[in-house]
N, C-alpha and C. Protein backbone atom coordinates (compact mmCIF):
# COMPACT_ATOMS: atom_id res chain seq x y z
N UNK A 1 88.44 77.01 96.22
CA UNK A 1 89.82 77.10 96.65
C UNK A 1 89.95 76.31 97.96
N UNK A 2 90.89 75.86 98.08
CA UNK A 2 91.53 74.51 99.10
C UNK A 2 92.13 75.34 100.13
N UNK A 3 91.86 75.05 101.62
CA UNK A 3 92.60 75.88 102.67
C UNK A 3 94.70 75.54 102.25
N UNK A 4 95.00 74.54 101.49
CA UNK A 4 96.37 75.08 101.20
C UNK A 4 96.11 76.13 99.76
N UNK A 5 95.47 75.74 98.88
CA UNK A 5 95.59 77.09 98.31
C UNK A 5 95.54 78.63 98.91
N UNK A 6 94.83 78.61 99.49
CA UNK A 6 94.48 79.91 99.91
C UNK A 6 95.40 80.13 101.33
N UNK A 7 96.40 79.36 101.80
CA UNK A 7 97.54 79.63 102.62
C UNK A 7 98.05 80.00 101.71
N UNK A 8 98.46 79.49 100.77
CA UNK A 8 99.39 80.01 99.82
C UNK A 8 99.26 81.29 98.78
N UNK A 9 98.32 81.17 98.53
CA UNK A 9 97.86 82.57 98.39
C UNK A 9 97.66 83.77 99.13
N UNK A 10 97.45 83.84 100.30
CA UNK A 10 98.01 84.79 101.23
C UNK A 10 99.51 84.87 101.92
N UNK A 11 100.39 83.88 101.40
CA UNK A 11 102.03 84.04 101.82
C UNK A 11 102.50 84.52 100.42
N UNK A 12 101.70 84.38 99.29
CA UNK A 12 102.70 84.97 97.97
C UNK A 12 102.12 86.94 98.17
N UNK A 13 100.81 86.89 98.71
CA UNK A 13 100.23 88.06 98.74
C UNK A 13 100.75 88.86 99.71
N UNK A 14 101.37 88.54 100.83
CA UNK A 14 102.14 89.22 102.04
C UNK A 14 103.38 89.62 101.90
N UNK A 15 104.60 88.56 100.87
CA UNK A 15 105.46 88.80 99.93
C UNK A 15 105.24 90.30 99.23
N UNK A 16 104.56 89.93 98.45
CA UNK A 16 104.26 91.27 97.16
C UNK A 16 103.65 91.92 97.77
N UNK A 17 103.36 92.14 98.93
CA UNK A 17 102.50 93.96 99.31
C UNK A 17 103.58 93.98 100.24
N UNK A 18 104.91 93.06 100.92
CA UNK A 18 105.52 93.98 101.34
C UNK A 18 106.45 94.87 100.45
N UNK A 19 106.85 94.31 99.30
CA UNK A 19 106.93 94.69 98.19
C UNK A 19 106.49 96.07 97.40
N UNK A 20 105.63 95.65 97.58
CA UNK A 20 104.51 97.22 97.48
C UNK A 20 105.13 98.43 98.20
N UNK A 21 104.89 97.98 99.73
CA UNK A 21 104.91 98.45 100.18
C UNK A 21 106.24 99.50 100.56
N UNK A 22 107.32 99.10 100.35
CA UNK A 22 108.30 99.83 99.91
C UNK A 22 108.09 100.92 98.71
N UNK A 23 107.68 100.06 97.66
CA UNK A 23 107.34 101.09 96.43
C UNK A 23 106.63 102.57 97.10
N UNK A 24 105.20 102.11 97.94
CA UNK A 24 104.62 103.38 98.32
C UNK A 24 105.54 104.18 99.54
N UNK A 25 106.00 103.55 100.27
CA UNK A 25 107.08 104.63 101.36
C UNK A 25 107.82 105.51 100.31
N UNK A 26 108.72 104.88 99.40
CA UNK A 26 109.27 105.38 98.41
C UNK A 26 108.50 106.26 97.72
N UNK A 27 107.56 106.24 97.46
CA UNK A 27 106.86 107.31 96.45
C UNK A 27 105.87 108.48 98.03
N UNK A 28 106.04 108.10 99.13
CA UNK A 28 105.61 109.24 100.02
C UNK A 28 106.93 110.23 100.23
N UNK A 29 107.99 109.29 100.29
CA UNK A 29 109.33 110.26 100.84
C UNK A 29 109.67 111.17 99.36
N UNK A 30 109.96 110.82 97.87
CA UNK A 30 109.66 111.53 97.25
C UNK A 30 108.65 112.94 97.32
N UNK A 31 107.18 112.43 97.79
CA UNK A 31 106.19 113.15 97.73
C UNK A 31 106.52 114.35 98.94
N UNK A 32 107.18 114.11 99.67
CA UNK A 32 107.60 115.20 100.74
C UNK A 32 108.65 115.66 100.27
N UNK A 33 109.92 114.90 99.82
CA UNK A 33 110.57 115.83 98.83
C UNK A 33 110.27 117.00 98.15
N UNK A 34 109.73 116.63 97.49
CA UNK A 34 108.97 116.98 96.08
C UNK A 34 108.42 118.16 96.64
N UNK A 35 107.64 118.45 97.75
CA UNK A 35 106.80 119.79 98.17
C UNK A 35 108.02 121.20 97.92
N UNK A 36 109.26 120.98 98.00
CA UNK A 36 109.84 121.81 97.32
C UNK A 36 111.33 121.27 96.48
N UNK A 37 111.02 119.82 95.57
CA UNK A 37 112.02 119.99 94.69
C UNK A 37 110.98 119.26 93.82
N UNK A 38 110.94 119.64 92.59
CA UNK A 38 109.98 119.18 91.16
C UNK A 38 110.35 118.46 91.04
N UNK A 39 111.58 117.61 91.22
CA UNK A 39 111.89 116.25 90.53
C UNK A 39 111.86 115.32 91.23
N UNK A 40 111.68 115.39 92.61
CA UNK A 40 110.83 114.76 93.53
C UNK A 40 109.67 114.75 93.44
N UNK A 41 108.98 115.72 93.18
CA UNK A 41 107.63 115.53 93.29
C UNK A 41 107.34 114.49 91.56
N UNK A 42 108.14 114.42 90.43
CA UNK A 42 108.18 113.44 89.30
C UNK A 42 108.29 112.49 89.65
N UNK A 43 109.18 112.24 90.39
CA UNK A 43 109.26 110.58 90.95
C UNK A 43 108.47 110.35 91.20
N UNK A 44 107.99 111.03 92.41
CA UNK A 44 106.53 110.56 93.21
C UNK A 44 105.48 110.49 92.27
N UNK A 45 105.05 110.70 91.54
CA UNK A 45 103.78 110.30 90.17
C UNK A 45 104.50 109.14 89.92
N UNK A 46 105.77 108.86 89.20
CA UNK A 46 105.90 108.24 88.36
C UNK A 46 106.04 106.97 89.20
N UNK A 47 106.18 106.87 90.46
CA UNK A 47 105.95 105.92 91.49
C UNK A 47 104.64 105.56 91.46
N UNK A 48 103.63 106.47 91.51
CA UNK A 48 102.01 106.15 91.92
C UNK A 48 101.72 105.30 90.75
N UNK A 49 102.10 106.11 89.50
CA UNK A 49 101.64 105.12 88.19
C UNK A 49 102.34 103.62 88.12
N UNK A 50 103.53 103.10 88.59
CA UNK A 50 104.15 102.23 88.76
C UNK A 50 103.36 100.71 89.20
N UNK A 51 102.92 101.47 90.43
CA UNK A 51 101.52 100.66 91.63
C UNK A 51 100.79 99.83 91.02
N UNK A 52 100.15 99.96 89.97
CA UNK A 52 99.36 98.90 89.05
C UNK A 52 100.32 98.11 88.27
N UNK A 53 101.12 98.81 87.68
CA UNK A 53 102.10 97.61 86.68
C UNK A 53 102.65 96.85 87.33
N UNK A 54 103.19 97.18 87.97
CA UNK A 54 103.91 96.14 89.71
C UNK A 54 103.23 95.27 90.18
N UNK A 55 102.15 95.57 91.05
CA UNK A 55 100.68 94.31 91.45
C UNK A 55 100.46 93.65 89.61
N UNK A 56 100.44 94.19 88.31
CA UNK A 56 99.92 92.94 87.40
C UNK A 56 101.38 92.03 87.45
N UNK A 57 103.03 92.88 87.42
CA UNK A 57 104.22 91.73 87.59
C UNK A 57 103.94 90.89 88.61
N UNK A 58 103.26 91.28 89.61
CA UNK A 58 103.69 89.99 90.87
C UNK A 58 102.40 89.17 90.63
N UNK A 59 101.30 89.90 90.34
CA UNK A 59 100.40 88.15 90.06
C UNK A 59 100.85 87.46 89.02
N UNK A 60 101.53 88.00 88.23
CA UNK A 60 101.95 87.42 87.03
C UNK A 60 102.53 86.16 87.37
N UNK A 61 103.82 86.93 88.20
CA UNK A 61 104.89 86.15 88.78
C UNK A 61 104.22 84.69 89.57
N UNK A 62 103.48 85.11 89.95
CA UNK A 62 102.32 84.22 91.13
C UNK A 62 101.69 83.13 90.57
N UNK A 63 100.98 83.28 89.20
CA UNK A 63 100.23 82.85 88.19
C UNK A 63 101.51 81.89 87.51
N UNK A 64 102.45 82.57 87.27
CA UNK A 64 103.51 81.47 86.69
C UNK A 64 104.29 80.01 87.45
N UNK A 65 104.69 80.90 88.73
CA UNK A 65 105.26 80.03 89.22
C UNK A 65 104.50 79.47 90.69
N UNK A 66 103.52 80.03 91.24
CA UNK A 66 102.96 79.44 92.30
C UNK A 66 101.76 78.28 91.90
N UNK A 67 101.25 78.73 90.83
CA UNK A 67 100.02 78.38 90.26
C UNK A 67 100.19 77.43 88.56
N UNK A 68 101.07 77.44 88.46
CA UNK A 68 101.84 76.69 87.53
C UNK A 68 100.96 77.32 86.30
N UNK A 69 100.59 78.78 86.08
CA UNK A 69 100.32 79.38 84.68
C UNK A 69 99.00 79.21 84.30
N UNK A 70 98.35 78.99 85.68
CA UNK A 70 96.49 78.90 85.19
C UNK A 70 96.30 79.99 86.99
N UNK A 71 95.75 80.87 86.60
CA UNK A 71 94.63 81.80 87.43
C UNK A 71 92.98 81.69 87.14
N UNK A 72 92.26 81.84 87.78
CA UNK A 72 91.09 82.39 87.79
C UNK A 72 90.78 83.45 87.87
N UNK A 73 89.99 84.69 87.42
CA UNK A 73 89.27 85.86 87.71
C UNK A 73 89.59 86.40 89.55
N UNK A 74 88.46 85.06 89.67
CA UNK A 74 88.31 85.26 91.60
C UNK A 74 89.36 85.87 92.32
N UNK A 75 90.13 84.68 92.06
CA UNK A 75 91.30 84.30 92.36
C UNK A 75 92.67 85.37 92.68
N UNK A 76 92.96 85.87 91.38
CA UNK A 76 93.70 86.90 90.79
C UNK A 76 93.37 88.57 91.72
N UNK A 77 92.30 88.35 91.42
CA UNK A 77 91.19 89.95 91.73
C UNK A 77 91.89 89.64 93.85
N UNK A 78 91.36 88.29 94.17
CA UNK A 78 91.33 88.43 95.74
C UNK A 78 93.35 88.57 95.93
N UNK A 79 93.58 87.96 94.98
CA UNK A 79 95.46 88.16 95.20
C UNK A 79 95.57 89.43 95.46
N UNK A 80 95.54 90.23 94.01
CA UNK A 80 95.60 92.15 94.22
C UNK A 80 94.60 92.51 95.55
N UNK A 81 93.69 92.40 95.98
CA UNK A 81 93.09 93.24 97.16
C UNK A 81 93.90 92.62 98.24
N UNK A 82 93.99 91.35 98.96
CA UNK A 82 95.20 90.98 99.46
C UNK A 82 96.60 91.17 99.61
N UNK A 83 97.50 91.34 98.14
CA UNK A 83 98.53 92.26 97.94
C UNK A 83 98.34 93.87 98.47
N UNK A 84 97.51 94.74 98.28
CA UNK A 84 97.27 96.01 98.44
C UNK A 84 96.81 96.26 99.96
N UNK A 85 96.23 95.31 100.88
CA UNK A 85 96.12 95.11 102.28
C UNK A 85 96.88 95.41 102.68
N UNK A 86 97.97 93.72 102.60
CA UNK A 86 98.97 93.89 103.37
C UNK A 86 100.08 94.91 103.34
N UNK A 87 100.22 95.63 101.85
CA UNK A 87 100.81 96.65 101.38
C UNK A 87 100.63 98.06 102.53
N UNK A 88 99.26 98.12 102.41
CA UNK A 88 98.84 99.16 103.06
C UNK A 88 99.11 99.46 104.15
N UNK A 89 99.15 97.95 105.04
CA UNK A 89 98.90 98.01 106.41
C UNK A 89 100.60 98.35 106.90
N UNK A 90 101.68 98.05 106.07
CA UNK A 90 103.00 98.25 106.13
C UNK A 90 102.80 99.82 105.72
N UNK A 91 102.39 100.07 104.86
CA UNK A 91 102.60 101.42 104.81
C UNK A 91 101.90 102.29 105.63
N UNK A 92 100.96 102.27 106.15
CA UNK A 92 100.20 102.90 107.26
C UNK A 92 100.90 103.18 108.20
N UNK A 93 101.88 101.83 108.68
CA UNK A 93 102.45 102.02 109.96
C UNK A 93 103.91 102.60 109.59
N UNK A 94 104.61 102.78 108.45
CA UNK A 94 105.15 103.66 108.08
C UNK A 94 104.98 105.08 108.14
N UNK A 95 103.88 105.65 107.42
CA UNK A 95 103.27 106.70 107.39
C UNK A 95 103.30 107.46 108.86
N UNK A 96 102.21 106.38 109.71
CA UNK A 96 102.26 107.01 110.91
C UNK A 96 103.32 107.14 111.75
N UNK A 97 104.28 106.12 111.88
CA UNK A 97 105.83 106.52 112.40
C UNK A 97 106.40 108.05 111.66
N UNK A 98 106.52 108.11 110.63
CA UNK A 98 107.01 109.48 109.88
C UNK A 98 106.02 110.31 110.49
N UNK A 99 104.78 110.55 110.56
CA UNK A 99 104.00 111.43 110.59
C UNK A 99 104.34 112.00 112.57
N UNK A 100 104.37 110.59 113.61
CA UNK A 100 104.21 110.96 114.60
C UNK A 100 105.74 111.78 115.04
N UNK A 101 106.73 111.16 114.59
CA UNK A 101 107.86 110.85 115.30
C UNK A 101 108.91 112.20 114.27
N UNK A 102 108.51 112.57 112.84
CA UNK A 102 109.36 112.95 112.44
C UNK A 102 108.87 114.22 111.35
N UNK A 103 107.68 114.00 111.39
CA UNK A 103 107.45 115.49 110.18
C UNK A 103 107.21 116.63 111.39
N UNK A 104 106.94 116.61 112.29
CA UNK A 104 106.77 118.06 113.72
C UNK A 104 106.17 119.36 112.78
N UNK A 105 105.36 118.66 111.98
CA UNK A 105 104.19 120.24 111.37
C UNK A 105 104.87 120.56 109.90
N UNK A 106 105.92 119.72 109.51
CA UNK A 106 106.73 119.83 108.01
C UNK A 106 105.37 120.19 107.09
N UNK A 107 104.98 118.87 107.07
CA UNK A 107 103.99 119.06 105.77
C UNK A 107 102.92 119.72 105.29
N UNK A 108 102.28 120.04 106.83
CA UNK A 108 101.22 120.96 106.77
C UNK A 108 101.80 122.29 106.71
N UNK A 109 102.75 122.75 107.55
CA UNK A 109 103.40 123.88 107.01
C UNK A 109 104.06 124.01 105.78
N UNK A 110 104.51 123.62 104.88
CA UNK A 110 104.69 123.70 103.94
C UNK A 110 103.45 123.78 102.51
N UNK A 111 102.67 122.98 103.34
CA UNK A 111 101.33 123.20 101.94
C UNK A 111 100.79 124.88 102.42
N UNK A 112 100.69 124.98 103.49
CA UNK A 112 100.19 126.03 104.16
C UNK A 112 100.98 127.61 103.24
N UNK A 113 102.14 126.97 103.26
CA UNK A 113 103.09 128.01 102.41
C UNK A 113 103.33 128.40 101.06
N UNK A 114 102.92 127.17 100.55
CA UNK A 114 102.66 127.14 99.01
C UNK A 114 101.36 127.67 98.64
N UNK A 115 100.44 127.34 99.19
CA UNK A 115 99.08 127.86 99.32
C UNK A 115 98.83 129.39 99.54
N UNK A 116 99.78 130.00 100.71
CA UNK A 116 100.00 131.36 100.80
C UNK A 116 101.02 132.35 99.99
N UNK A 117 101.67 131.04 98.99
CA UNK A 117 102.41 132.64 98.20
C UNK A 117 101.58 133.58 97.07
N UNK A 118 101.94 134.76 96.92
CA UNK A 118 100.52 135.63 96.05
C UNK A 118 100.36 134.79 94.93
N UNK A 119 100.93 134.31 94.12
CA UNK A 119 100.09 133.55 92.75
C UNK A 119 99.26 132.82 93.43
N UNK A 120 99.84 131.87 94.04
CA UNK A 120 98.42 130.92 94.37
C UNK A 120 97.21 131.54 95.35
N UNK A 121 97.52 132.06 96.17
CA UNK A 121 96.25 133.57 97.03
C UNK A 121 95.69 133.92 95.76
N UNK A 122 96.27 134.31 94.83
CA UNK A 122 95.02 135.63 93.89
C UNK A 122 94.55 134.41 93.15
N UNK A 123 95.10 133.18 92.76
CA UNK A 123 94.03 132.25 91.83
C UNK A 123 92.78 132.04 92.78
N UNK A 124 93.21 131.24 94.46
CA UNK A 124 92.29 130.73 94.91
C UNK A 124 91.29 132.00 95.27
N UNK A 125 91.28 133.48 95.29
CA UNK A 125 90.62 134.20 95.72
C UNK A 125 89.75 134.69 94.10
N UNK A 126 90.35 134.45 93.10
CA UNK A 126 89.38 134.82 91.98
C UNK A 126 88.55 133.67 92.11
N UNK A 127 89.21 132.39 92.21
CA UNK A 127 88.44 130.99 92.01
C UNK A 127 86.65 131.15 93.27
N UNK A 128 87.17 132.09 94.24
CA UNK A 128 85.99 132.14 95.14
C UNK A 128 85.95 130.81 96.15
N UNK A 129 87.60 130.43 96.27
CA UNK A 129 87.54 128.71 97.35
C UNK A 129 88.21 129.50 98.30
N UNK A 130 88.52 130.51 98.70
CA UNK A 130 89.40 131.02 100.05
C UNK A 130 88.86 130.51 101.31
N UNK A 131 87.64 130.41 101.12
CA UNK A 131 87.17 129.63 102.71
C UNK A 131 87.54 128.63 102.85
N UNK A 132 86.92 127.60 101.66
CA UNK A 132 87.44 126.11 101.20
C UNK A 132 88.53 125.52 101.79
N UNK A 133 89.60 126.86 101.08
CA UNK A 133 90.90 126.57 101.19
C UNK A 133 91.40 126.37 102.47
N UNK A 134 90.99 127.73 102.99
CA UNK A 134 91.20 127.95 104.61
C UNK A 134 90.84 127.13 105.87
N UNK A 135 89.53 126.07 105.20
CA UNK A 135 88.74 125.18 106.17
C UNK A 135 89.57 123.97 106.06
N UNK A 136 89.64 123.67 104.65
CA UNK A 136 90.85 122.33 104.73
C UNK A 136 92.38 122.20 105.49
N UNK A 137 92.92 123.97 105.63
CA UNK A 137 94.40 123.84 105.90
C UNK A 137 93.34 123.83 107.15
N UNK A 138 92.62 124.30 108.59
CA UNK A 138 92.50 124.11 109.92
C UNK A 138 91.66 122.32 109.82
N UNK A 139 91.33 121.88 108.62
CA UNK A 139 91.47 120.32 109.00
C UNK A 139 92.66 120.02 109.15
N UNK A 140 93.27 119.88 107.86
CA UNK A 140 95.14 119.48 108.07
C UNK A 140 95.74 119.43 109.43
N UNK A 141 95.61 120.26 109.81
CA UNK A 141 95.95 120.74 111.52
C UNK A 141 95.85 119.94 112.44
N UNK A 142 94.26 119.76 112.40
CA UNK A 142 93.87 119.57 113.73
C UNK A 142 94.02 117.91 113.39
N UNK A 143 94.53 116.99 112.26
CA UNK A 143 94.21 115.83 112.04
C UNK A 143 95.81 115.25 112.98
N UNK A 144 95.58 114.05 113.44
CA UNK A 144 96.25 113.05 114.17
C UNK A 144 97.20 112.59 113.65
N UNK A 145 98.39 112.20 113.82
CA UNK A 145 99.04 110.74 112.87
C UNK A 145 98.18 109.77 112.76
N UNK A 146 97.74 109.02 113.38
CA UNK A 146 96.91 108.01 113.26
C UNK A 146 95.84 108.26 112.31
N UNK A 147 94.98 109.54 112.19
CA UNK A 147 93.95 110.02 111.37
C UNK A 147 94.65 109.69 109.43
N UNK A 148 96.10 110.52 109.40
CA UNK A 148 96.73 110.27 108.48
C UNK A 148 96.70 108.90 107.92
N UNK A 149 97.20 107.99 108.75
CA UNK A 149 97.57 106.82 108.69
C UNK A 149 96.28 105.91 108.10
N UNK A 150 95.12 106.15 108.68
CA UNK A 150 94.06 105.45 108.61
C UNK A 150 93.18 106.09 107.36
N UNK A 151 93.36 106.89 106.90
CA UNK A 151 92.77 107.77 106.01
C UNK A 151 93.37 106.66 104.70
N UNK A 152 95.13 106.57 104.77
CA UNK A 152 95.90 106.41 103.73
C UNK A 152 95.84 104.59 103.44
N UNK A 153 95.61 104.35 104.57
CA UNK A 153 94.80 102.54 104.54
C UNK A 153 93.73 102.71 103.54
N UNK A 154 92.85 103.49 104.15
CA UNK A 154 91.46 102.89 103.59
C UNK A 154 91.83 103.89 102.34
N UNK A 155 92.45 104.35 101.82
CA UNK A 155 92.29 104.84 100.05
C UNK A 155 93.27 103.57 99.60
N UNK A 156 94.47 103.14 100.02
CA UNK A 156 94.93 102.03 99.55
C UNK A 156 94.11 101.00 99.29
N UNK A 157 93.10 100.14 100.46
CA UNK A 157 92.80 99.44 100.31
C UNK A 157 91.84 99.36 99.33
N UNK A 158 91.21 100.44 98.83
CA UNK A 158 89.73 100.96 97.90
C UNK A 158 90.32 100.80 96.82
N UNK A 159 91.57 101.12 96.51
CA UNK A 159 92.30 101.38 95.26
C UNK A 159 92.50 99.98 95.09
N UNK A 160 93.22 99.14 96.19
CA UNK A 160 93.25 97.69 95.31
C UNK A 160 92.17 97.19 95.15
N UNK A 161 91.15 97.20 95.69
CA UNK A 161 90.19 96.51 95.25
C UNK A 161 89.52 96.87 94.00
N UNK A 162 89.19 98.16 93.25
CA UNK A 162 89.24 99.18 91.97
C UNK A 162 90.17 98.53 91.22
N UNK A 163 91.37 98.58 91.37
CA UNK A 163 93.03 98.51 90.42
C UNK A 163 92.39 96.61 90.30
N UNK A 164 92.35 96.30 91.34
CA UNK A 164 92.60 94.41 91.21
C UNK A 164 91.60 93.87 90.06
N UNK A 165 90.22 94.54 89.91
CA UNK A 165 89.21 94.35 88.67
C UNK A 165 89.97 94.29 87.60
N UNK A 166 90.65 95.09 86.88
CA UNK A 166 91.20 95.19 85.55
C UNK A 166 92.47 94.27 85.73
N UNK A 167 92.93 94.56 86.46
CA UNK A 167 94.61 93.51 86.72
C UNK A 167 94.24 92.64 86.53
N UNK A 168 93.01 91.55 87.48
CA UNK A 168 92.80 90.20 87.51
C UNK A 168 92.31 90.02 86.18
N UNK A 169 91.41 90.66 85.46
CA UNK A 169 90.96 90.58 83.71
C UNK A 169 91.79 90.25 83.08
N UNK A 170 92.75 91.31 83.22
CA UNK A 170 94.12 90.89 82.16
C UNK A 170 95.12 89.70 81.95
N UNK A 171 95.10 89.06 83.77
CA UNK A 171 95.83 88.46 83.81
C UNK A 171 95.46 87.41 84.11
N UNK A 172 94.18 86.67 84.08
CA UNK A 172 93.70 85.68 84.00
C UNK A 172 94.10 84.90 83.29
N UNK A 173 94.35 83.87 83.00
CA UNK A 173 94.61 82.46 82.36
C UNK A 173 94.15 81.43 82.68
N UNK A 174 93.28 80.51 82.22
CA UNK A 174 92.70 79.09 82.77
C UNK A 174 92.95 78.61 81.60
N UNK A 175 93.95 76.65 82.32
CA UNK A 175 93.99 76.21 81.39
C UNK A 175 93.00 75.25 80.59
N UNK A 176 93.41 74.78 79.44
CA UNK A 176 92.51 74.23 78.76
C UNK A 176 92.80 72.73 78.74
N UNK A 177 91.93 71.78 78.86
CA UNK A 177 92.67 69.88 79.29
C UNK A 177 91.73 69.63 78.02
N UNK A 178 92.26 68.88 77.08
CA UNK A 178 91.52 68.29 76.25
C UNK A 178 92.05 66.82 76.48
């Protein structure tokens, strides 16, 4: 790859993960929804599952018209981990703005609450995780915005690089010159 290819491949990739990156704000604000309305919390899945079909439309898109309809493996695979970066890194600093500036103990109190009504107490206490349970909500707690934030990078970024294997497979094309 040619230093203009690969400019250009990181300006179509900064494009589509900011791209992304909306998609995932969108599927977090759902996901806080959702802690008490069900059809928020539907969206929010049906957002997460979205995440892969979306990154294969935009290399697609990328592959067609940046690349004039020939990709490589390499190529494709480094687009999606690139796409899902820059994605991330927008959403991180999303995340952590919401987290510092505007949830004031929302979320952890609320899992904290769902966790404590009696159905879910008598499952997790037959299940034998009450400590478990109890050790994770005083992590929740004691964790940072920034801790949040950086946690939710590095599973993004793991995920594109995971998700980008099969995407770039699929969507490979090299052409053929006879």
């Amino acid at each position: 790859m040619t230093a203009p290819e690969y400019k250009q491949l990181k300006a179509f990739a900064r494009v589509d993960g900011a791209l992304l990156a909306v998609l995932m704000i969108a599927c977090f604000a759902c996901y806080i929804a959702g802690l008490t309305s069900p059809l928020y919390g539907f969206l929010s899945i049906v957002a997460i599952v979205m995440m892969p079909f979306f990154a294969g439309i935009r290399l697609k898109r990328f592959r067609d018209t940046g690349l004039e309809g020939s990709i490589s493996f390499m190529r494709g695979w480094a687009y999606i981990c690139l796409m899902f970066f820059y994605g991330g890194l927008i959403f991180a600093l999303a995340q952590y703005a919401y987290m510092a500036y505007m949830d004031k103990g929302y979320l952890v109190m609320t899992i904290t609450n769902i966790l404590a009504l009696p159905e879910n107490a008598e499952v997790i206490k037959q299940l034998g995780m009450a400590d478990q349970v109890s050790e994770s909500i005083h992590m929740l707690q004691a964790m940072r915005p920034i801790d949040f934030a950086l946690n939710m990078l590095t599973t993004i970024i793991m995920g594109g690089i995971m998700l980008g294997l099969p995407i770039a497979a699929i969507m490979k094309k090299v052409k053929v010159d006879y």
